[in-house]
PDB file of N, CA and C in Angstrom:
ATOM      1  N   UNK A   1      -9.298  -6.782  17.617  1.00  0.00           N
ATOM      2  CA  UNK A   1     -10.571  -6.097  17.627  1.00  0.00           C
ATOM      3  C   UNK A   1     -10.347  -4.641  17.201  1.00  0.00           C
ATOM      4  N   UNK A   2     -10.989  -4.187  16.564  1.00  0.00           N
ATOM      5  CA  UNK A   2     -11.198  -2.530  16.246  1.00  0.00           C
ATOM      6  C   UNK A   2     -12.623  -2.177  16.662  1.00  0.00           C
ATOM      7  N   UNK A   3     -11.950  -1.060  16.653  1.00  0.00           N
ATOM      8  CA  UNK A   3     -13.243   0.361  17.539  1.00  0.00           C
ATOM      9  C   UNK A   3     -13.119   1.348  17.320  1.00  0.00           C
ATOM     10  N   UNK A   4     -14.176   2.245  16.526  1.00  0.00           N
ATOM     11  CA  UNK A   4     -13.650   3.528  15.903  1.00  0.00           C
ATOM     12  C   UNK A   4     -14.411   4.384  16.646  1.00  0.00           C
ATOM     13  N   UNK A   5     -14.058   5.279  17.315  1.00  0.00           N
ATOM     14  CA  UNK A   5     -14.522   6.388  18.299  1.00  0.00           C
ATOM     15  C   UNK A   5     -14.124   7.630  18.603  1.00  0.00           C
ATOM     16  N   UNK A   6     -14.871   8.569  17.867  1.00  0.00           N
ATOM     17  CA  UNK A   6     -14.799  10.030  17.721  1.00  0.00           C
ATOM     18  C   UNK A   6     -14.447  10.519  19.253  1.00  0.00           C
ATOM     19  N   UNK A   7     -12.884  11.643  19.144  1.00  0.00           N
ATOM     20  CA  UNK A   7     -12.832  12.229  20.592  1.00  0.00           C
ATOM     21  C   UNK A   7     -12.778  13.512  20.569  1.00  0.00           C
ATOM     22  N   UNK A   8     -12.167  14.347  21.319  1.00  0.00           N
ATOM     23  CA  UNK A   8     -11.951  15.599  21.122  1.00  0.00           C
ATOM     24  C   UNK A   8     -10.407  15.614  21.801  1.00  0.00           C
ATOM     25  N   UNK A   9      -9.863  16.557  21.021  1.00  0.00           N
ATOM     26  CA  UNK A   9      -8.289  16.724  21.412  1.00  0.00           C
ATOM     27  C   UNK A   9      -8.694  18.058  22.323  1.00  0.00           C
ATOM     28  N   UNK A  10      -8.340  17.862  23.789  1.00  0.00           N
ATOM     29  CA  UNK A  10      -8.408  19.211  24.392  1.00  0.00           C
ATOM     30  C   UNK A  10      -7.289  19.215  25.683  1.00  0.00           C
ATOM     31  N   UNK A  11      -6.497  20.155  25.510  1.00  0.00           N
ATOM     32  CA  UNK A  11      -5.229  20.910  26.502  1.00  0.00           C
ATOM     33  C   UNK A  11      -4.487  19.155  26.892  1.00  0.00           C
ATOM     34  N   UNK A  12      -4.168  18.690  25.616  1.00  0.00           N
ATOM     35  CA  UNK A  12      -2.989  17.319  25.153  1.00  0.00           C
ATOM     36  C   UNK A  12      -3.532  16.233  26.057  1.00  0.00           C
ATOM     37  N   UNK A  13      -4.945  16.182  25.579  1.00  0.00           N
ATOM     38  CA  UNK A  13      -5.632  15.194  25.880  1.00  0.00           C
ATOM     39  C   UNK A  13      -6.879  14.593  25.123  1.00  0.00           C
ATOM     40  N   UNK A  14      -6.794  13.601  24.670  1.00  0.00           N
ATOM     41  CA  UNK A  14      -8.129  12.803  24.275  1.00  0.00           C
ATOM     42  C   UNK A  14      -9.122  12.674  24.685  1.00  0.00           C
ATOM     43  N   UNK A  15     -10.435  13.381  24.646  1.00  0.00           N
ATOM     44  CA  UNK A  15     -11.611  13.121  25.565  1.00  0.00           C
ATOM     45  C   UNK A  15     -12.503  12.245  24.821  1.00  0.00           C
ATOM     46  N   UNK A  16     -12.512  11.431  25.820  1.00  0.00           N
ATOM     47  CA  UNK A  16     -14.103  10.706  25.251  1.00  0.00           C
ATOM     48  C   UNK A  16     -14.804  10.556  25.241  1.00  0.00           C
ATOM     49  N   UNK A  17     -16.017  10.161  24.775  1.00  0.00           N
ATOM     50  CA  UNK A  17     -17.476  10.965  24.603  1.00  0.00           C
ATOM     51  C   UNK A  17     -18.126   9.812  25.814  1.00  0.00           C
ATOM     52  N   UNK A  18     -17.306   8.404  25.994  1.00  0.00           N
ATOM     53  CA  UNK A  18     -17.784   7.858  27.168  1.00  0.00           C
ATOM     54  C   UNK A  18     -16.640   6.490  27.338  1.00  0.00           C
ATOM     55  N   UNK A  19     -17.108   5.740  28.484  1.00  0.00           N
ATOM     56  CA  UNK A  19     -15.720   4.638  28.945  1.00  0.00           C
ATOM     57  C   UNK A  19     -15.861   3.927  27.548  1.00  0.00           C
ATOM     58  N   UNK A  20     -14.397   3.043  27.644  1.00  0.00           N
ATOM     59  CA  UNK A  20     -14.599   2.039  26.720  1.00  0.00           C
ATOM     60  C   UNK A  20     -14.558   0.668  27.398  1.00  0.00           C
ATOM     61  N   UNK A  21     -14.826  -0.404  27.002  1.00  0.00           N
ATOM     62  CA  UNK A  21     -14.887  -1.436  28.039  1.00  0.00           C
ATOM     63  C   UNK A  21     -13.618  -2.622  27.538  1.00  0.00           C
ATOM     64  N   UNK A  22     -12.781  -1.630  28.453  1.00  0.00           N
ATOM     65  CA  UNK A  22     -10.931  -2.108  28.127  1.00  0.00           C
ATOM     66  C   UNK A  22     -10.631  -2.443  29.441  1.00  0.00           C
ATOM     67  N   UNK A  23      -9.663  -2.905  29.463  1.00  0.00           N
ATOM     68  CA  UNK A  23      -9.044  -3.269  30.670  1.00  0.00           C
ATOM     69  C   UNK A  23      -8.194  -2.448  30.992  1.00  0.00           C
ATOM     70  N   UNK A  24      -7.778  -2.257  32.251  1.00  0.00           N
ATOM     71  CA  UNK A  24      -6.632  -0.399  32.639  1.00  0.00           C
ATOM     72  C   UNK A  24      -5.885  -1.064  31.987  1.00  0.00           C
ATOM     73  N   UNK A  25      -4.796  -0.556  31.915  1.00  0.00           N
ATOM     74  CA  UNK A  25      -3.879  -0.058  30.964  1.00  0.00           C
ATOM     75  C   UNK A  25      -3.514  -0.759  29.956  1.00  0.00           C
ATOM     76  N   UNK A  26      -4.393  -1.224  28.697  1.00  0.00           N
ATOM     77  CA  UNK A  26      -4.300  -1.578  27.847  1.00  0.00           C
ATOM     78  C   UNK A  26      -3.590  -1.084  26.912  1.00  0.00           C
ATOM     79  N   UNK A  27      -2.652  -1.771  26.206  1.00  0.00           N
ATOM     80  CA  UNK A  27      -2.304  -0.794  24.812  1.00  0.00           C
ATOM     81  C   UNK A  27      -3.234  -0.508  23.642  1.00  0.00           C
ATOM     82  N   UNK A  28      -3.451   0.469  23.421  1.00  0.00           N
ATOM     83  CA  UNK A  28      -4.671   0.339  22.245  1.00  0.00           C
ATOM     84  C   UNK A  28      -3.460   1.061  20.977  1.00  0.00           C
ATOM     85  N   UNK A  29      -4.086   1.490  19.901  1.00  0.00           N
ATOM     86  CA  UNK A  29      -2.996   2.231  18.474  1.00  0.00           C
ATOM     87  C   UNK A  29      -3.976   3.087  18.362  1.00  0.00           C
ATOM     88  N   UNK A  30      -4.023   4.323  18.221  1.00  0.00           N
ATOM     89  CA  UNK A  30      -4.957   5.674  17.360  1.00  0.00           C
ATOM     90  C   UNK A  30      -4.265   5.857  16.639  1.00  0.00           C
ATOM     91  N   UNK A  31      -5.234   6.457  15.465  1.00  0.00           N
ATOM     92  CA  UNK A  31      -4.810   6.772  14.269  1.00  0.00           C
ATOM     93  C   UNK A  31      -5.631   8.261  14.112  1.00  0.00           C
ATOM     94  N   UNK A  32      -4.695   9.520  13.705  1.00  0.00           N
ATOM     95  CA  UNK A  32      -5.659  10.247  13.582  1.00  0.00           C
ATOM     96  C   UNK A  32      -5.939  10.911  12.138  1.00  0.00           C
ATOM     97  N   UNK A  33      -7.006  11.110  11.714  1.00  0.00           N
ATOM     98  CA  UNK A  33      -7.712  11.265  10.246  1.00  0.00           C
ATOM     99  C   UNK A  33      -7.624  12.710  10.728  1.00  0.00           C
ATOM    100  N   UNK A  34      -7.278  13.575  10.038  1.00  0.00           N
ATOM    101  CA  UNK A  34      -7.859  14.752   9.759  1.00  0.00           C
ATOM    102  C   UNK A  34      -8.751  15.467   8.697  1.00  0.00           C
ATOM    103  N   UNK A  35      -9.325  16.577   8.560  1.00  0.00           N
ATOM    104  CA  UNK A  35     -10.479  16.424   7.468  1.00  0.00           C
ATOM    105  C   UNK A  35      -9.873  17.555   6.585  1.00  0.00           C
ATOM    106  N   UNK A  36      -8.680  17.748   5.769  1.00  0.00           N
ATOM    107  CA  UNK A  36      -8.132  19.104   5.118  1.00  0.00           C
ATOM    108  C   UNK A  36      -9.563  19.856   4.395  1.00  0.00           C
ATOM    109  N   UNK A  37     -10.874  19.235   3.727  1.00  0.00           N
ATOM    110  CA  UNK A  37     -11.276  19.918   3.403  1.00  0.00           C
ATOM    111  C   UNK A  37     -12.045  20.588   4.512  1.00  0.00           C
ATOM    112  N   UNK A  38     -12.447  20.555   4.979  1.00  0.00           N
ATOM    113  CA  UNK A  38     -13.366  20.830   6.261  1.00  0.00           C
ATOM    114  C   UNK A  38     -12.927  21.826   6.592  1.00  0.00           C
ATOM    115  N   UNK A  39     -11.291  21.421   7.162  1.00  0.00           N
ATOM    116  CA  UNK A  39     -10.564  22.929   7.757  1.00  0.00           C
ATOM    117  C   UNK A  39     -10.126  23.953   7.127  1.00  0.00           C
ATOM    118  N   UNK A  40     -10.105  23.579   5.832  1.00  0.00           N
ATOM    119  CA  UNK A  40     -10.321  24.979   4.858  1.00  0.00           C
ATOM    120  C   UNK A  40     -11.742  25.828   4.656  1.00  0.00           C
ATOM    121  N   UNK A  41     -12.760  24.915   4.991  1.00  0.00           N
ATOM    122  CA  UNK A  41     -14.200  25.261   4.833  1.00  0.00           C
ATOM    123  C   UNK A  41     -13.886  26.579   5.708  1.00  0.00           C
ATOM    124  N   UNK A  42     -13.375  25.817   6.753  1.00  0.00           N
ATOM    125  CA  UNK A  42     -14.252  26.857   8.719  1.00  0.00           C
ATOM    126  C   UNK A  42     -13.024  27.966   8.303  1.00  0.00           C
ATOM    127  N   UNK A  43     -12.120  27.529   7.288  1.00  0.00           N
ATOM    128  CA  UNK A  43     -11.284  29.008   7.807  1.00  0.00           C
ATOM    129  C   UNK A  43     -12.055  30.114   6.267  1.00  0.00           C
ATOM    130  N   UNK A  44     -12.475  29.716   5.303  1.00  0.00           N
ATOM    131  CA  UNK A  44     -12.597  30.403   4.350  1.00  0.00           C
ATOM    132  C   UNK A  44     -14.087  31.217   5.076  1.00  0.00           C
ATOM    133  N   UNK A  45     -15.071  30.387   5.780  1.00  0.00           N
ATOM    134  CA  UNK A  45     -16.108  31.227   6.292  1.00  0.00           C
ATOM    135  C   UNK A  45     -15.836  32.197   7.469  1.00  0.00           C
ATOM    136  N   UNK A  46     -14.697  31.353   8.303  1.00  0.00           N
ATOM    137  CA  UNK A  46     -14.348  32.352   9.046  1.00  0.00           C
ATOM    138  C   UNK A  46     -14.102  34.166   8.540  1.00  0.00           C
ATOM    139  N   UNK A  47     -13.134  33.561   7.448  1.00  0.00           N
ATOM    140  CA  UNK A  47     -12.707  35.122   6.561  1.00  0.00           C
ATOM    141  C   UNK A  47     -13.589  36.039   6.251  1.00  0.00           C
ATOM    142  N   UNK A  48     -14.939  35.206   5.569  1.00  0.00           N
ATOM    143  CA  UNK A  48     -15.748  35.828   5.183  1.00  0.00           C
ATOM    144  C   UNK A  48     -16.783  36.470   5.816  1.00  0.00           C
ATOM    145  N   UNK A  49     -16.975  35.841   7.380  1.00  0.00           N
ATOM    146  CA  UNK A  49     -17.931  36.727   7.809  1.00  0.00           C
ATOM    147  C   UNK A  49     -17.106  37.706   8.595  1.00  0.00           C
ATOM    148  N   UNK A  50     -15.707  37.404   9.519  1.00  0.00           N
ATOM    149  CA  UNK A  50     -15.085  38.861   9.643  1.00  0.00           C
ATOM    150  C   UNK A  50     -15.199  40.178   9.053  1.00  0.00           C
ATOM    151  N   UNK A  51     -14.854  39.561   7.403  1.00  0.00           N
ATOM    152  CA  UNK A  51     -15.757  40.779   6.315  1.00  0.00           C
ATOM    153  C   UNK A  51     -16.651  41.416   6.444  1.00  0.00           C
ATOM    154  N   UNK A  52     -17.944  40.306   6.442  1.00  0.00           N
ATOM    155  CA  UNK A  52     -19.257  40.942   6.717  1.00  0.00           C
ATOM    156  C   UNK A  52     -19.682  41.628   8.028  1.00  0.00           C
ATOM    157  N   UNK A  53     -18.887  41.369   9.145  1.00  0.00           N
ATOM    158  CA  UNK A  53     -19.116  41.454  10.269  1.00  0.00           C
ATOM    159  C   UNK A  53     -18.104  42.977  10.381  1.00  0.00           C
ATOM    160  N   UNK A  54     -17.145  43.017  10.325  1.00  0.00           N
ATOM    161  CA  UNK A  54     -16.177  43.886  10.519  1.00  0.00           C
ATOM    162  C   UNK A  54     -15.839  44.898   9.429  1.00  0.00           C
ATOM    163  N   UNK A  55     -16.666  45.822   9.279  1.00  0.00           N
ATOM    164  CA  UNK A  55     -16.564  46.587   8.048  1.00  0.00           C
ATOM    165  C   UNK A  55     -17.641  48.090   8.720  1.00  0.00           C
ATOM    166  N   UNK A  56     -16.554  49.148   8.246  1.00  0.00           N
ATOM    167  CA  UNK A  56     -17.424  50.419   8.145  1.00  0.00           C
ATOM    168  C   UNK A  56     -18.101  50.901   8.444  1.00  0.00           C
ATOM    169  N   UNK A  57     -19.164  50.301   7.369  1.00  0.00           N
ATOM    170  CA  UNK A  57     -21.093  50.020   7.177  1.00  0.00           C
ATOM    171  C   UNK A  57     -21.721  49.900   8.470  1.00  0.00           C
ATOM    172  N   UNK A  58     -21.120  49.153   9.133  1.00  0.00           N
ATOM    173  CA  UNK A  58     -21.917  48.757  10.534  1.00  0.00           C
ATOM    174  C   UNK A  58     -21.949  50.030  11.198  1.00  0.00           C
ATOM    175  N   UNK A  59     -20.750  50.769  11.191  1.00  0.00           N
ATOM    176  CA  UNK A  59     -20.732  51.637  12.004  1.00  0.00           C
ATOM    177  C   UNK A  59     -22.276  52.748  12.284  1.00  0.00           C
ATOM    178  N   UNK A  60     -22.748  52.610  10.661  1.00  0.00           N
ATOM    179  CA  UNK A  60     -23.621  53.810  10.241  1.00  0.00           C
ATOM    180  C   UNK A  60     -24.724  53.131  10.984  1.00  0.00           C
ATOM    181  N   UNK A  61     -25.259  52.017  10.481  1.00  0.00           N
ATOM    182  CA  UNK A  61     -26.275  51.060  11.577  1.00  0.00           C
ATOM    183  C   UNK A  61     -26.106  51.409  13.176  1.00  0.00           C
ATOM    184  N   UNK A  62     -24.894  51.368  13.470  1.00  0.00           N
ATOM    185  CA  UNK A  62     -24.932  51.441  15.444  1.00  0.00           C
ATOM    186  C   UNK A  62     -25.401  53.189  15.405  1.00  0.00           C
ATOM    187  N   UNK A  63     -24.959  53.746  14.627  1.00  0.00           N
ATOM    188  CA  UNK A  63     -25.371  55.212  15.071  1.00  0.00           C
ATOM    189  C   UNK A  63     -26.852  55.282  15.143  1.00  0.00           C
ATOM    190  N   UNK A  64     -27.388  54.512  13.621  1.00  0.00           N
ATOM    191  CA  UNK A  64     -28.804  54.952  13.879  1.00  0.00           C
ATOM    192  C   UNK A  64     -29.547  53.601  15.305  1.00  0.00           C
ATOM    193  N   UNK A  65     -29.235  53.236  15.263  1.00  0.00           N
ATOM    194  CA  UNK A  65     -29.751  52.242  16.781  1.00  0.00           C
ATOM    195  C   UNK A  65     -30.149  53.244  17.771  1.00  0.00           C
ATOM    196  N   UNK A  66     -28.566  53.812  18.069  1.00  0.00           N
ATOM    197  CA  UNK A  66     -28.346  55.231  19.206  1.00  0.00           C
ATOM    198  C   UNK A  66     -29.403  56.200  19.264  1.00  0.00           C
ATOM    199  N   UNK A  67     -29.829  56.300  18.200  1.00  0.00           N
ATOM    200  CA  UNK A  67     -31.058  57.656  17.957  1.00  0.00           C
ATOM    201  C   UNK A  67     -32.327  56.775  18.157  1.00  0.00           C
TER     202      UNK A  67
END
């Protein structure tokens, strides 16, 4: 039987979004897919709004807020 079910990897653990209807301690096999483009996506936007976010310019904006 196969069963494909999205988890989350958190502090070296598999969470799952709910039970599966296995028997305790079954052997099951995971396989894990990773998405290379994806994680280039979140890091190239990451970069880019640091940019936008972290620059100079802002500074002149918080002053006039202050007034």
């Amino acid at each position: 039987m196969t069963t494909t079910i999205d988890a989350i990897y958190e502090d070296g653990k598999l969470m799952l979004p709910r039970p599966l209807s296995l028997p305790e301690r079954s052997h099951v096999r995971v396989t894990i897919e990773s998405d290379p483009a994806r994680e280039a996506w979140l890091k190239l936007s990451e970069e880019s709004l640091t940019k936008v976010w972290d620059n100079q310019a802002d500074d002149v904006f918080n002053e006039l807020l202050k007034k």
